[in-house]
N, C-alpha and C. Protein backbone atom coordinates (compact mmCIF):
# COMPACT_ATOMS: atom_id res chain seq x y z
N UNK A 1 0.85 -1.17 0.00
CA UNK A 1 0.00 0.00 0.00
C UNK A 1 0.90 1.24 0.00
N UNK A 2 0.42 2.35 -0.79
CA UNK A 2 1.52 3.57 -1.13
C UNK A 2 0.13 4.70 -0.35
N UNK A 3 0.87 5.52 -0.04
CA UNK A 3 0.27 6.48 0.54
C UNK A 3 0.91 7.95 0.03
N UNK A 4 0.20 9.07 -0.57
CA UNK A 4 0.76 9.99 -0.70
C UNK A 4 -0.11 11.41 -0.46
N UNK A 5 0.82 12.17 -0.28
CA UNK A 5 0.36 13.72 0.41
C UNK A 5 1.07 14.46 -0.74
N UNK A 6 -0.15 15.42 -1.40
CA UNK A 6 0.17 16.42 -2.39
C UNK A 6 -0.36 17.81 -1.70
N UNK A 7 1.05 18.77 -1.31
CA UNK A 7 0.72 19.90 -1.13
C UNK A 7 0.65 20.91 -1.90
N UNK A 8 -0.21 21.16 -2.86
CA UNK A 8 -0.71 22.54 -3.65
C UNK A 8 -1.06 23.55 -3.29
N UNK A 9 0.48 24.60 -3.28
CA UNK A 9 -0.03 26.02 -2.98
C UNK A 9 -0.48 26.38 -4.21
N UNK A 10 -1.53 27.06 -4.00
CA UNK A 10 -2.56 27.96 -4.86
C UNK A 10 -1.85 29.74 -5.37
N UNK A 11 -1.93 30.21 -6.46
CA UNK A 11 -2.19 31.68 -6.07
C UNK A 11 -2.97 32.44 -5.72
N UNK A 12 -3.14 33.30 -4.64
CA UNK A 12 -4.38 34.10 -3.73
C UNK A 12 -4.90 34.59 -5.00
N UNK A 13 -6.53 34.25 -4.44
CA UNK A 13 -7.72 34.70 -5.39
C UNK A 13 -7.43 33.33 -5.91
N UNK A 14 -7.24 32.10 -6.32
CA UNK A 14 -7.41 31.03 -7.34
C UNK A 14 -7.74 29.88 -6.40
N UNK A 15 -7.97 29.60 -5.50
CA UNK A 15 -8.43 28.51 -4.76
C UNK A 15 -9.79 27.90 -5.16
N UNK A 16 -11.25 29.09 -5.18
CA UNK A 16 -12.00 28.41 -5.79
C UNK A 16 -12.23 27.98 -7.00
N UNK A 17 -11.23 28.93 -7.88
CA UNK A 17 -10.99 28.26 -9.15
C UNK A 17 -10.77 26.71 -9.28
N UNK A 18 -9.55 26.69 -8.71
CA UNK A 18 -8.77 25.44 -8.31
C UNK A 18 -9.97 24.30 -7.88
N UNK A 19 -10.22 24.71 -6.58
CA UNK A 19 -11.36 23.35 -6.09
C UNK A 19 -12.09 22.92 -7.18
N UNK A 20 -12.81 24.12 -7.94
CA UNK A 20 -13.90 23.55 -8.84
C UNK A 20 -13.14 22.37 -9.82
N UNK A 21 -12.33 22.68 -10.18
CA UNK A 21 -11.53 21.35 -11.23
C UNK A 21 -11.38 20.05 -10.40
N UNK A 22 -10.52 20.02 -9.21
CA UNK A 22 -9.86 19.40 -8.58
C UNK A 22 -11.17 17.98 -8.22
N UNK A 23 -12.54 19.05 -7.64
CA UNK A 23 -13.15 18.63 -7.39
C UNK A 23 -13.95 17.89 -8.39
N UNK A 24 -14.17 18.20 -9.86
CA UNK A 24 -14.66 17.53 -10.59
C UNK A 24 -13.79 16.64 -11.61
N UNK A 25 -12.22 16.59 -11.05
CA UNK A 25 -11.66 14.96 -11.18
C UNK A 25 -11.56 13.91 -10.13
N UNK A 26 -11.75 14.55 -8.64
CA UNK A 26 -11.82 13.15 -7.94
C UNK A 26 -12.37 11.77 -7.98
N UNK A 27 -14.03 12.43 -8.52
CA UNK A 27 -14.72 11.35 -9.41
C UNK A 27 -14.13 10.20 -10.59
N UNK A 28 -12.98 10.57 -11.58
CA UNK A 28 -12.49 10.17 -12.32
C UNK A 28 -11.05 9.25 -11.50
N UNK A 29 -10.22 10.49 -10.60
CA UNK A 29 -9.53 9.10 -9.77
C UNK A 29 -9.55 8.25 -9.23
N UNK A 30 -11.14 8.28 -8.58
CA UNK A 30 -11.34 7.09 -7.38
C UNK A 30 -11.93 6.10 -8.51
N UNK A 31 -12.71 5.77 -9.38
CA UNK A 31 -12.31 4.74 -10.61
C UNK A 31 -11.57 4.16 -11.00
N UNK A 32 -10.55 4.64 -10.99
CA UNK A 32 -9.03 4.04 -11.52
C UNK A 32 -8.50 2.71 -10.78
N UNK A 33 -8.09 1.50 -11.10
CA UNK A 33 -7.54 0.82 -11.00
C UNK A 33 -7.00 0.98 -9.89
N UNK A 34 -7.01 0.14 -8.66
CA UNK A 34 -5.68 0.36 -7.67
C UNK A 34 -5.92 1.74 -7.02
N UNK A 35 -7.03 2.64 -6.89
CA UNK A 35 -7.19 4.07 -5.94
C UNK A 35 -7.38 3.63 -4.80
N UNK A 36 -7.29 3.41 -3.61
CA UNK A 36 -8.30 2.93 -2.51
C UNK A 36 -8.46 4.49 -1.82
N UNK A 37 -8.20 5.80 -1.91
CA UNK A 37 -8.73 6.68 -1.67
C UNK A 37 -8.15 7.68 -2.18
N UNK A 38 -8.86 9.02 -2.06
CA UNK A 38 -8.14 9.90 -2.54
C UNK A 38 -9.04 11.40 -2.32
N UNK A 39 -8.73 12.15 -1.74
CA UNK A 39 -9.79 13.08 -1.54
C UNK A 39 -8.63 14.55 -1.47
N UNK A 40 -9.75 16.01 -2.04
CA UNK A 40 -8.57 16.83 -1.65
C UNK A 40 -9.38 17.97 -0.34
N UNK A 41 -8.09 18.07 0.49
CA UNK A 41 -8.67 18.89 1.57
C UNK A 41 -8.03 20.06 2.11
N UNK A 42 -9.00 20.94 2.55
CA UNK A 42 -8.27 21.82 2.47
C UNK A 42 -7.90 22.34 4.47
N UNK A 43 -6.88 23.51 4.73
CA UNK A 43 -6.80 23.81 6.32
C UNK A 43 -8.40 23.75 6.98
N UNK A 44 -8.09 23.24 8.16
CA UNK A 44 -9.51 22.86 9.06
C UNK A 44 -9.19 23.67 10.67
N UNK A 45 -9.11 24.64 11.09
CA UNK A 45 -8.38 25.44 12.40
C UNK A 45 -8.96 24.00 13.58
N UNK A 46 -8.26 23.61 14.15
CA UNK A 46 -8.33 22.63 15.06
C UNK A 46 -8.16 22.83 16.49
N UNK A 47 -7.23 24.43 16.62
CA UNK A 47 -7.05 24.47 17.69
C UNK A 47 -5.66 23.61 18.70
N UNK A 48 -5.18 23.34 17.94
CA UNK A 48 -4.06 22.19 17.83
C UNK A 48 -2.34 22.37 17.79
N UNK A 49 -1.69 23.50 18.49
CA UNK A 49 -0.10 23.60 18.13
C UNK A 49 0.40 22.64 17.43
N UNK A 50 1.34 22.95 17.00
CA UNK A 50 1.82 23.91 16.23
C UNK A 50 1.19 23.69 14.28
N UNK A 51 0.29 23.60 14.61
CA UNK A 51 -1.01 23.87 13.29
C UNK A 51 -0.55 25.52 12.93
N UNK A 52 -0.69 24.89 11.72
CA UNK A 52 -0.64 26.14 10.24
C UNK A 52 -1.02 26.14 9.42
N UNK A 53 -2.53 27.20 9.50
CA UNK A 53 -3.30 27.41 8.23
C UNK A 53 -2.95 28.24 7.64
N UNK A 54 -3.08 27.40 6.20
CA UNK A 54 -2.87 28.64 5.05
C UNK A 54 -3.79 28.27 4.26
N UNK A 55 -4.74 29.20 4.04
CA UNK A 55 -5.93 29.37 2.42
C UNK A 55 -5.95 29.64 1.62
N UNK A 56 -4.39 28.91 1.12
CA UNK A 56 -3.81 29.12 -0.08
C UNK A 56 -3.40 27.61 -0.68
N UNK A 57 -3.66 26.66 0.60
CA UNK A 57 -2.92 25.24 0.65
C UNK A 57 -4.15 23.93 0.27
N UNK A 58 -3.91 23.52 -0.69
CA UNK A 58 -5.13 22.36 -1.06
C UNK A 58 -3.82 21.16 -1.13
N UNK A 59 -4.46 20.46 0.18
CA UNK A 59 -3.51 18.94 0.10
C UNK A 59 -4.04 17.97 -0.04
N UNK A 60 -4.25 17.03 -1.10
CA UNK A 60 -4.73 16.12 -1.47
C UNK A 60 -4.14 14.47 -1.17
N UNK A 61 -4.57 14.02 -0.16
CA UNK A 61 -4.40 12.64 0.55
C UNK A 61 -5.00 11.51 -0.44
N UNK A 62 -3.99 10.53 -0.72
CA UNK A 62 -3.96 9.47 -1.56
C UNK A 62 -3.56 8.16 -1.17
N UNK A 63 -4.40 6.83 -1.62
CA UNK A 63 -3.76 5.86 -0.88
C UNK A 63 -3.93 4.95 -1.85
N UNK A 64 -2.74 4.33 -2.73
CA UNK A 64 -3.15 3.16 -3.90
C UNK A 64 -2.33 2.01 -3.28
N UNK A 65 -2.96 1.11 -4.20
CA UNK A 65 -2.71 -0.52 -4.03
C UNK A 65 -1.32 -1.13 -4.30
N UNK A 66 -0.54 0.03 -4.47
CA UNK A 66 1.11 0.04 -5.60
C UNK A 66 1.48 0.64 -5.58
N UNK A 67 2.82 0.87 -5.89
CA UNK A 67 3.38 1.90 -6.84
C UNK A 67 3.22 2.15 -8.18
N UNK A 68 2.68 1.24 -8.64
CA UNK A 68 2.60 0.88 -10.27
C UNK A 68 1.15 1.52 -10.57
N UNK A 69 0.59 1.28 -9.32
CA UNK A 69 -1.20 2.23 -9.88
C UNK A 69 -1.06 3.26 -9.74
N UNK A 70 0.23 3.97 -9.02
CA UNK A 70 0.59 5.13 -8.44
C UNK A 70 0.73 5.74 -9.99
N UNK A 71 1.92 5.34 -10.68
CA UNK A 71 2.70 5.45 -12.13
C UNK A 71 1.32 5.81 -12.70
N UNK A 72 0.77 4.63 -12.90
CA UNK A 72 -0.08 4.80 -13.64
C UNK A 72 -1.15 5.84 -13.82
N UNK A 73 -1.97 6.28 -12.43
CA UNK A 73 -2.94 7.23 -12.70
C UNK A 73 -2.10 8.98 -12.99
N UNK A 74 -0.74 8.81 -13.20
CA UNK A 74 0.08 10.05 -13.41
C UNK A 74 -0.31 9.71 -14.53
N UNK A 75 -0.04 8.96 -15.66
CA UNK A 75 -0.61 9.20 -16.83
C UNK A 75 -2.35 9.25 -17.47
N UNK A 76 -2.76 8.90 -17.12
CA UNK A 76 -4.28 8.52 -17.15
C UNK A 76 -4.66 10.18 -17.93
N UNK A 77 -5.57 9.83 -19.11
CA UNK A 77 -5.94 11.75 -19.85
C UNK A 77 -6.50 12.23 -19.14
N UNK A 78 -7.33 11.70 -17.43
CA UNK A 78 -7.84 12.72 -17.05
C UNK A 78 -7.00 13.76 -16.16
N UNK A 79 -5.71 13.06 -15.91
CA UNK A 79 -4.63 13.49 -15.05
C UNK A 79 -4.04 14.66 -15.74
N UNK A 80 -3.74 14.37 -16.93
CA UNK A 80 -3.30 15.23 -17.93
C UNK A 80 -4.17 16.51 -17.92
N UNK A 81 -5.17 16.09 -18.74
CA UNK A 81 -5.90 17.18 -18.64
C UNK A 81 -6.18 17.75 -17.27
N UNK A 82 -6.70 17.62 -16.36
CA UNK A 82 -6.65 18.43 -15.00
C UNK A 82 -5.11 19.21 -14.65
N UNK A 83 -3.93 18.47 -15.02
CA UNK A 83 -2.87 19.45 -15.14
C UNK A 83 -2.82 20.76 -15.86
N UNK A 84 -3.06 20.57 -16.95
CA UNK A 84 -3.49 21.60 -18.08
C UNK A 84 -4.63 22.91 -17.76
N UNK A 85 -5.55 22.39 -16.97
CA UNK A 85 -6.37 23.09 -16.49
C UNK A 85 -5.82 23.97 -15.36
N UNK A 86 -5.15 23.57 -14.39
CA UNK A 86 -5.11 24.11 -13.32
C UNK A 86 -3.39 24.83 -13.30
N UNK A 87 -2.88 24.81 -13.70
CA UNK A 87 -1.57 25.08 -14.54
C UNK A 87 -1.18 26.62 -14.04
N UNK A 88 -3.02 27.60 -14.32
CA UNK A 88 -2.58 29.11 -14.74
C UNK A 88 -2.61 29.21 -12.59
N UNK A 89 -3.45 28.34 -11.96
CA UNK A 89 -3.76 28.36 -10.48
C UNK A 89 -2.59 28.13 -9.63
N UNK A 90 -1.64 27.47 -10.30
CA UNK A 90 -0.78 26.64 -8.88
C UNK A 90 0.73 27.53 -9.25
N UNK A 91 0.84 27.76 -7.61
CA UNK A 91 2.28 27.72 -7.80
C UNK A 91 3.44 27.06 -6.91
N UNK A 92 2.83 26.06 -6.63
CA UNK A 92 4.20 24.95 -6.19
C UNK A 92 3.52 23.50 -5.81
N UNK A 93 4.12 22.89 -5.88
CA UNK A 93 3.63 21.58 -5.79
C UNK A 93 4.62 20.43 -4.94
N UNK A 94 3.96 19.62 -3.72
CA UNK A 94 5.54 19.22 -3.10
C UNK A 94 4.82 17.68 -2.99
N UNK A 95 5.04 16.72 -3.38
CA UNK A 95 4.78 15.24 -2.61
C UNK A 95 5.82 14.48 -2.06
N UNK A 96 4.62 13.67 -1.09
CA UNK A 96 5.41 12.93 -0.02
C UNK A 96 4.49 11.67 -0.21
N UNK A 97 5.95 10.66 -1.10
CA UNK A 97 4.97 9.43 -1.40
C UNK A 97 5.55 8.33 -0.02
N UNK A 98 4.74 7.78 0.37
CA UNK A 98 5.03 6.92 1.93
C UNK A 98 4.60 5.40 2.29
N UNK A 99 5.45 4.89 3.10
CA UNK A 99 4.70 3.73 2.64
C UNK A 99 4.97 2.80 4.42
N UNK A 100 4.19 1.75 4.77
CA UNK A 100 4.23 1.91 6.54
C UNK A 100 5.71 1.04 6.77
N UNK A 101 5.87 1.46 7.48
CA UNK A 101 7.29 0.77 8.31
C UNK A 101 6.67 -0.75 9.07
């Protein structure tokens, strides 16, 4: 089982841009071969040290059956295309692919 954390900073003012796409490919990833989850979420104030919100930050939590389904839904056209889309929104992108000890 692969587990991964995608942190997408946004540029201010483009977040709801952003969600609206993001949100209308999750549908298309959790289909895919080998997804067992995948959702994107955004800061939740918890009340919690040393917590840091930023409403600029959409991190999208992922958990596939592989590495190889991992590979794979990087290529998939809907992956593509949602890159393409969201392209003019993002400006940095960091993952942390993980896997349990």
């Amino acid at each position: 089982m692969i587990r991964v954390v995608a942190t997408i900073h946004i540029k201010p003012g483009k977040v709801s841009d952003y969600l609206e796409i993001v949100k209308a490919n999750v549908v298309n990833v959790r289909e895919e071969i080998g997804c067992v989850e995948y959702a994107a979420c955004v800061d939740s104030a918890a009340d919690l040290p040393p917590q840091n919100i930023d409403g600029n930050v959409v991190t999208i939590i992922e958990k596939w059956e592989s590495l190889e389904a991992l590979h794979h839904h990087l290529k998939t056209p809907h992956m593509l295309a949602y890159r393409e889309k969201v392209n003019d929104f993002v400006e940095s992108v960091s993952l942390k692919v993980l896997k349990e000890v």
